[in-house]
Protein backbone atom coordinates (compact mmCIF):
# COMPACT_ATOMS: atom_id res chain seq x y z
CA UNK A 1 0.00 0.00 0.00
CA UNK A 2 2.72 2.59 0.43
CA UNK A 3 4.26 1.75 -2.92
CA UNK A 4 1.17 2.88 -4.44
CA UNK A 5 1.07 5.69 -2.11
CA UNK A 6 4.69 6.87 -3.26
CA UNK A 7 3.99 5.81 -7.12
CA UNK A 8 0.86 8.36 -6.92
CA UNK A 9 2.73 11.09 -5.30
CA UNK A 10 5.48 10.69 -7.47
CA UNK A 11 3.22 10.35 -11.05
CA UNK A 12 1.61 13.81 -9.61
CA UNK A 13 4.64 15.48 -9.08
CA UNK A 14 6.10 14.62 -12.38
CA UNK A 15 2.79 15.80 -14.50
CA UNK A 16 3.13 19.07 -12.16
CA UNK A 17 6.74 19.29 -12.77
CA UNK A 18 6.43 18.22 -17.20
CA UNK A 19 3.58 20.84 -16.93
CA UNK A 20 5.44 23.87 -15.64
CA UNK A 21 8.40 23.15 -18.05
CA UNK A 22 6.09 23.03 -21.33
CA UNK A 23 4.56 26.16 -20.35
CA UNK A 24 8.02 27.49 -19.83
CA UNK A 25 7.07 29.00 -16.26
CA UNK A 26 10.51 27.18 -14.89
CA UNK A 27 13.92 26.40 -15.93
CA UNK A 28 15.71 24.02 -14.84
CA UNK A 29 20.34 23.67 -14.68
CA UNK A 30 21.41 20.41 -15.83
CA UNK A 31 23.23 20.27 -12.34
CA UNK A 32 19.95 20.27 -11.09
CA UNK A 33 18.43 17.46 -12.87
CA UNK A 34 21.60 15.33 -11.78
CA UNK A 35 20.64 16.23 -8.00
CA UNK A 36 16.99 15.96 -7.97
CA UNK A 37 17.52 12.31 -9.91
CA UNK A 38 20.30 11.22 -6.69
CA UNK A 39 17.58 12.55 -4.14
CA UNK A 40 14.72 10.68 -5.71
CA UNK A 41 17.11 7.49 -5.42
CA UNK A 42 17.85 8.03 -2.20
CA UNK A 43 14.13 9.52 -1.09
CA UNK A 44 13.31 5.35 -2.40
CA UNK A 45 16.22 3.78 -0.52
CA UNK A 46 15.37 5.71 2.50
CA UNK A 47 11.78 4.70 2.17
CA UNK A 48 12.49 0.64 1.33
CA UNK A 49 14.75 0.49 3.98
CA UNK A 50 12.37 1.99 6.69
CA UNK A 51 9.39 0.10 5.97
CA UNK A 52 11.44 -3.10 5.65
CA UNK A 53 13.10 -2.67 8.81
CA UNK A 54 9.57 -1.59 10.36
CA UNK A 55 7.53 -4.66 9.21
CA UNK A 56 10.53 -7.00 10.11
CA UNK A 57 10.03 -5.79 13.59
CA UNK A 58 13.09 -3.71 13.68
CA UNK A 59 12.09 0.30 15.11
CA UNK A 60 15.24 0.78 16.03
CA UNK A 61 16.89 -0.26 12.99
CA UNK A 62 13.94 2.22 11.22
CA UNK A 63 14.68 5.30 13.01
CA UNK A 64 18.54 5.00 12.54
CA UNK A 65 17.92 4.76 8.56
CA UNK A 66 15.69 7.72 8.71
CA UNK A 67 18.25 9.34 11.08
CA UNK A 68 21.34 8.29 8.81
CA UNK A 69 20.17 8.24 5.18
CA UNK A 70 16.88 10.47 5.69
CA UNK A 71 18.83 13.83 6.99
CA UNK A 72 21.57 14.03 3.93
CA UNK A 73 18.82 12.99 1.59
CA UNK A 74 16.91 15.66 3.15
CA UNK A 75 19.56 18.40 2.42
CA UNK A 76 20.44 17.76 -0.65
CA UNK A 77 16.83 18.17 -1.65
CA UNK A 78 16.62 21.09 0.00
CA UNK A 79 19.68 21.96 -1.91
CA UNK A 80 17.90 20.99 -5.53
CA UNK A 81 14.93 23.25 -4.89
CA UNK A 82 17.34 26.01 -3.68
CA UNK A 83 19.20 25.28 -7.19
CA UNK A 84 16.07 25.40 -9.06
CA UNK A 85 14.78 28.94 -7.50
């Protein structure tokens, strides 16, 4: 259930994101694009790796990948969007 959760967020975000770039509202650096695709990688590792550890019984083991991969993945989006603006 939260793949399809993610896939829908993610299809959304990517008709948003192909929408503003036809209309030619936003520009995005090719520096950028390499960014926002390593985030989105890690945004899925950080999100298999917490629900995995979760439903094997594991919170601890959750929080520390959320602590650990989540923060830096966290940043460098933050980073990507600050690119972007």
């Amino acid at each position: 259930m939260y793949w399809f959760i993610y896939g829908l967020i993610i299809g959304a975000g990517s008709m948003r994101l192909g929408t503003l770039i036809l209309e030619g509202s936003i520009t995005i650096p090719w520096y950028a694009w390499v960014t926002g695709i390593i985030t989105f990688l890690l945004l899925t590792l950080v999100l298999q790796t917490f629900f995995a550890s979760y439903e094997e019984r594991e919170p601890k083991a959750a929080r520390m990948a959320l602590i650990f991969l989540g923060v830096p993945t966290l940043v460098l989006g933050v980073i990507t969007v600050g690119a972007v603006s």
